[in-house]
N, C-alpha and C. Protein backbone atom coordinates (compact mmCIF):
# COMPACT_ATOMS: atom_id res chain seq x y z
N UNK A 1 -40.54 37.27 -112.06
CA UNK A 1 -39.18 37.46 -112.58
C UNK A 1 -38.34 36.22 -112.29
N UNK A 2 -37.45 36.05 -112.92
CA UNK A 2 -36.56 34.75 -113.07
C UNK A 2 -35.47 34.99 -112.53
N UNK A 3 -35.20 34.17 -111.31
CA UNK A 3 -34.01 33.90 -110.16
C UNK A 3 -32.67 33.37 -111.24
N UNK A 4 -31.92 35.27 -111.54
CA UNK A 4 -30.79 34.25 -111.87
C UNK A 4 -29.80 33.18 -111.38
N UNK A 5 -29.65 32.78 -110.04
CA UNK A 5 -29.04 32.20 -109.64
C UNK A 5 -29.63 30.94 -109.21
N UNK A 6 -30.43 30.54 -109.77
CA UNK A 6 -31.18 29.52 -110.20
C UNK A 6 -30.60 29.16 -111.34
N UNK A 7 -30.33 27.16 -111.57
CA UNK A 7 -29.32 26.89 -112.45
C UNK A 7 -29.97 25.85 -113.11
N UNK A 8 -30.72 25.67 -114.22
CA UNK A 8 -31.16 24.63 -114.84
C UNK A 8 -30.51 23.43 -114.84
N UNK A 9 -30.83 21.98 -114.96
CA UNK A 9 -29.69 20.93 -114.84
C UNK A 9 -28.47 20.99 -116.05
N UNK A 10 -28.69 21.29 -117.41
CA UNK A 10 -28.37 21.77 -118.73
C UNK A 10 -27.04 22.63 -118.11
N UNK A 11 -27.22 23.52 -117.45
CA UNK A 11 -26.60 24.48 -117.11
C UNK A 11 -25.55 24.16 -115.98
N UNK A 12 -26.30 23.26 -114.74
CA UNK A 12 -24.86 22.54 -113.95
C UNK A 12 -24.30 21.78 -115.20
N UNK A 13 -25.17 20.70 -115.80
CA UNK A 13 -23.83 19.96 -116.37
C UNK A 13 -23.13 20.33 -117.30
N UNK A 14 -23.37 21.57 -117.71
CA UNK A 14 -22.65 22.39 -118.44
C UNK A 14 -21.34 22.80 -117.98
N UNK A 15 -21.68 23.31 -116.75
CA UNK A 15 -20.59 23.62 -116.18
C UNK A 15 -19.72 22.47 -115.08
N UNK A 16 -20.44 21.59 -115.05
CA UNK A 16 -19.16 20.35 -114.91
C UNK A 16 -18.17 20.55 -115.30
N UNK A 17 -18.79 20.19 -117.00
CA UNK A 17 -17.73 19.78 -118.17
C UNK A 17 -16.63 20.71 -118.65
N UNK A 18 -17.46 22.23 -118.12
CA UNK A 18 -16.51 23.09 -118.47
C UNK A 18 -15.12 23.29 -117.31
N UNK A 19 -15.51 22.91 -116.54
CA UNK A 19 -14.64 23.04 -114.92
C UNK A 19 -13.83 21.87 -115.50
N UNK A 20 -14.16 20.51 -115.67
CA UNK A 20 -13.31 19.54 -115.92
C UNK A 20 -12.32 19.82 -117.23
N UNK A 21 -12.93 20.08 -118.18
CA UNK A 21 -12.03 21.02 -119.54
C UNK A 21 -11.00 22.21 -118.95
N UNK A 22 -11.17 23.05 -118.25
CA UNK A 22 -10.84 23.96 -118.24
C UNK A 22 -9.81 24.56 -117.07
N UNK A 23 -10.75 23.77 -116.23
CA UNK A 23 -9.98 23.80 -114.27
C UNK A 23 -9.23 23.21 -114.09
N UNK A 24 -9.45 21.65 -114.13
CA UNK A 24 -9.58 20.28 -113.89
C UNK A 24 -7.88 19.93 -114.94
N UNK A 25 -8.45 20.50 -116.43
CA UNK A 25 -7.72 20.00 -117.55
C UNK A 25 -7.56 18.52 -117.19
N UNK A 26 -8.91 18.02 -117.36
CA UNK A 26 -8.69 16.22 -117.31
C UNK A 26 -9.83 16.30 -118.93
N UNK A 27 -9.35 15.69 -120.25
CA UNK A 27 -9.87 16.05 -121.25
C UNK A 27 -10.81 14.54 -121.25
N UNK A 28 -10.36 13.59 -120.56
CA UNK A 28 -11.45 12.36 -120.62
C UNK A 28 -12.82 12.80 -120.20
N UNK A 29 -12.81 13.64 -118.78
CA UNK A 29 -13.75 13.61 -118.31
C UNK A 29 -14.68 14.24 -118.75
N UNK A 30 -14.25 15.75 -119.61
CA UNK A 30 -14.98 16.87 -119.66
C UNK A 30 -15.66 16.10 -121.19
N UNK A 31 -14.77 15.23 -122.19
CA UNK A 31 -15.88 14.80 -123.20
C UNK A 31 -16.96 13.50 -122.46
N UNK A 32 -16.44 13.12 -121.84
CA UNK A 32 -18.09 12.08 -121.34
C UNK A 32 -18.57 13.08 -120.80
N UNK A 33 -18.80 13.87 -120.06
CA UNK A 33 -19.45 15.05 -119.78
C UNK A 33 -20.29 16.09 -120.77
N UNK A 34 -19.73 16.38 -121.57
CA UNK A 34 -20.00 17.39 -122.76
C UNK A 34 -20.79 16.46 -123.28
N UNK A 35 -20.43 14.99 -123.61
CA UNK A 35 -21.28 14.12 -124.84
C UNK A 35 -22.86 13.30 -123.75
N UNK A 36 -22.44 12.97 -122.39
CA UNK A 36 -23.60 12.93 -121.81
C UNK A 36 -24.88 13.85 -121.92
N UNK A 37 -24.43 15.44 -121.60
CA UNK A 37 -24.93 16.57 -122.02
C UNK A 37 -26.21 16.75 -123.38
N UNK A 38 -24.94 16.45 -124.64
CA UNK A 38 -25.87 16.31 -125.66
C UNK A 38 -26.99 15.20 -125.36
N UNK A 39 -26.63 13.81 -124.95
CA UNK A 39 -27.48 12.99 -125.67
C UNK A 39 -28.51 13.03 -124.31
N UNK A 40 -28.48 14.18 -123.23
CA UNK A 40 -29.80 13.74 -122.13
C UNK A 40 -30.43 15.13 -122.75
N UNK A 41 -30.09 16.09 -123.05
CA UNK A 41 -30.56 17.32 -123.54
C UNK A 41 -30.16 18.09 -124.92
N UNK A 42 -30.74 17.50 -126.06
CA UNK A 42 -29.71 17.43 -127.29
C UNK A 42 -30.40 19.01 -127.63
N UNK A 43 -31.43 19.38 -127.63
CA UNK A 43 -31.53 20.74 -127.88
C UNK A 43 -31.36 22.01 -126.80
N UNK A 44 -30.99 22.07 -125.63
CA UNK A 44 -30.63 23.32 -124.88
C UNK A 44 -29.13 23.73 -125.61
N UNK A 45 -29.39 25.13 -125.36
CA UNK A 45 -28.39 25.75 -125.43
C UNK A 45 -26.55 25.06 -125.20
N UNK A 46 -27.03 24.85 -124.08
CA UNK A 46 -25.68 24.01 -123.68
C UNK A 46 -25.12 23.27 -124.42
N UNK A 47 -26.45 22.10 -124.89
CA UNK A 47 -25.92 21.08 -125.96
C UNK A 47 -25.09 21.23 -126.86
N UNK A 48 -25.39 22.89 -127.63
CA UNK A 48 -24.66 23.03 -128.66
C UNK A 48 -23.36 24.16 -128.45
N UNK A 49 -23.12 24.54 -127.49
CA UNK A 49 -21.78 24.83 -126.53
C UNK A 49 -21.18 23.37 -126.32
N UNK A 50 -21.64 22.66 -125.57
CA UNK A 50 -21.01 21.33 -125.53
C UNK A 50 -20.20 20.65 -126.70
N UNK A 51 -21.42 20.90 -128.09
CA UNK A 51 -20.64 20.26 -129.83
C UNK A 51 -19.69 21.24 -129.55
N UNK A 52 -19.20 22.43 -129.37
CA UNK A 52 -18.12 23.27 -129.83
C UNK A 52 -17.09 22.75 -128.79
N UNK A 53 -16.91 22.72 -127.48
CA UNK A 53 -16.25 22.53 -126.94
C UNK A 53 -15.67 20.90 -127.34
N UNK A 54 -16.61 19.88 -127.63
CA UNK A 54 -15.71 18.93 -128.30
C UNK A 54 -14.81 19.18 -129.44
N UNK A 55 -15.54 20.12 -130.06
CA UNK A 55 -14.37 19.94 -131.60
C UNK A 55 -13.38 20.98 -131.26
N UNK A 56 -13.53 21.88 -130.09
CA UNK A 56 -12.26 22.30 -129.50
C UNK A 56 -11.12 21.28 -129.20
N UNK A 57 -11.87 19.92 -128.62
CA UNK A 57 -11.29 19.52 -127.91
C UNK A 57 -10.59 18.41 -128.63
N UNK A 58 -11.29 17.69 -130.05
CA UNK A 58 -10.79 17.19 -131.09
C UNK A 58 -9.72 17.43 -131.57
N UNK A 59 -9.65 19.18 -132.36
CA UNK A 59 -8.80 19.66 -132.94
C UNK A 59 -7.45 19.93 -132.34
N UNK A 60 -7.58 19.96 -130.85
CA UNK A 60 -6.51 20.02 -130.04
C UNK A 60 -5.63 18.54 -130.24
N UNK A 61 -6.27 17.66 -130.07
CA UNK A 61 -5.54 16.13 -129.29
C UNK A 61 -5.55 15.19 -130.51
N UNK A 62 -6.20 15.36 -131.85
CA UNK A 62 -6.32 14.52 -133.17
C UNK A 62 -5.37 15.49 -134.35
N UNK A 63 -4.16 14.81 -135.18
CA UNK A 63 -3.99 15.63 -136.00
C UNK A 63 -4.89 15.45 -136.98
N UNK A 64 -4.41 17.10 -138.24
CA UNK A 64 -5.62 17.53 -138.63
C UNK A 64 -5.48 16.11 -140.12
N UNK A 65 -4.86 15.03 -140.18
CA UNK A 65 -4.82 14.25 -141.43
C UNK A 65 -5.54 13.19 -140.97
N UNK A 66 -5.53 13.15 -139.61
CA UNK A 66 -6.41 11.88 -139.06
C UNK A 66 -7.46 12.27 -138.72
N UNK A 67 -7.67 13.46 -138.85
CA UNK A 67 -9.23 13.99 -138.99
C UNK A 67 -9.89 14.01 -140.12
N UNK A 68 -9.15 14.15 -141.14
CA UNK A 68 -9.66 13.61 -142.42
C UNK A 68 -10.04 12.66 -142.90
N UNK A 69 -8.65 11.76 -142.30
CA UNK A 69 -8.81 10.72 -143.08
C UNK A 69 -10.17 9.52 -142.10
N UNK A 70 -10.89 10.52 -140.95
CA UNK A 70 -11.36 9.49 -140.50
C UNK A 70 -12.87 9.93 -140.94
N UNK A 71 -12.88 11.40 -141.31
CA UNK A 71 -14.10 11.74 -142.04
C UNK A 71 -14.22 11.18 -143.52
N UNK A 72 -13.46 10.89 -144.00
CA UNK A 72 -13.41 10.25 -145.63
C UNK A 72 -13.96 8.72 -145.22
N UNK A 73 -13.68 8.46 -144.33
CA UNK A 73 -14.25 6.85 -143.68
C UNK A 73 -15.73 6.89 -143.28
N UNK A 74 -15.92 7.68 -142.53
CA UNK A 74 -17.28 8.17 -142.19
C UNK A 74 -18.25 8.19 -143.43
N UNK A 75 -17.39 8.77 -144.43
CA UNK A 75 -18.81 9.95 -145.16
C UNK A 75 -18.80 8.11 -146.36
N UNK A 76 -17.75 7.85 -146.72
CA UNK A 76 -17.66 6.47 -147.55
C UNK A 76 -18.49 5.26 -146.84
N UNK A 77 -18.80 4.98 -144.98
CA UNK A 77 -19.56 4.45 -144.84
C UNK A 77 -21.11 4.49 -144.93
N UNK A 78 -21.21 6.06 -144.44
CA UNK A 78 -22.46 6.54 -145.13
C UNK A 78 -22.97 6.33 -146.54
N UNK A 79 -22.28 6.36 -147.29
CA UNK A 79 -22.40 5.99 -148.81
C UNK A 79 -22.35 4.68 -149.28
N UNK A 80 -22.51 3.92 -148.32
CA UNK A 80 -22.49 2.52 -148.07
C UNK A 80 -21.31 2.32 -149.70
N UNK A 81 -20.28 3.31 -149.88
CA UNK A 81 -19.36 2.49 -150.45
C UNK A 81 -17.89 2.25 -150.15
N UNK A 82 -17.11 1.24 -150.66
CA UNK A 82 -15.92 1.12 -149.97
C UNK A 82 -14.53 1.20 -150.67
N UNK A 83 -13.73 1.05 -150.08
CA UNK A 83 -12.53 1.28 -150.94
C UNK A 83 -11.91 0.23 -152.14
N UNK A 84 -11.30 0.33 -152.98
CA UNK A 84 -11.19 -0.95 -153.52
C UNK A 84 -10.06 -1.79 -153.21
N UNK A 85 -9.75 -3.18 -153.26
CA UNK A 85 -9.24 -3.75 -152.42
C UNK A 85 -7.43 -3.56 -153.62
């Protein structure tokens, strides 16, 4: 049987980020935290708690026109096309 109180690493640094988000309310720390998260363990569970808690944390501190307008930049670089001058 499996020791719940046994804490996978996924799962402390999960809860770092969430203590720093949440406890802490220091929003620098908890996204290098959350985004470390993804990119050492991009498929656990956590990882993708972690994506939500960033775009929590996006939608909070970016307005929503500079969120657009920085995805219209994004998706136009992807499309390797550009604006006209």
């Amino acid at each position: 049987m499996h020791d719940q109180t046994e804490r996978t690493g996924a799962d402390r640094a999960y809860a770092a980020a969430h203590a720093a988000h949440y406890s802490d309310r220091n929003l620098v720390t908890a996204l290098r935290l959350y985004s470390e998260l993804i990119a050492s363990r991009p498929n656990a569970p956590e990882a993708g708690y972690s994506r939500a808690q960033i775009r929590n944390i996006v939608k909070a501190v970016v307005p929503a026109q500079a969120l657009l307008d920085a995805q219209i930049q994004l998706a136009l670089a992807r499309l390797d096309c550009s604006e006209p001058s």
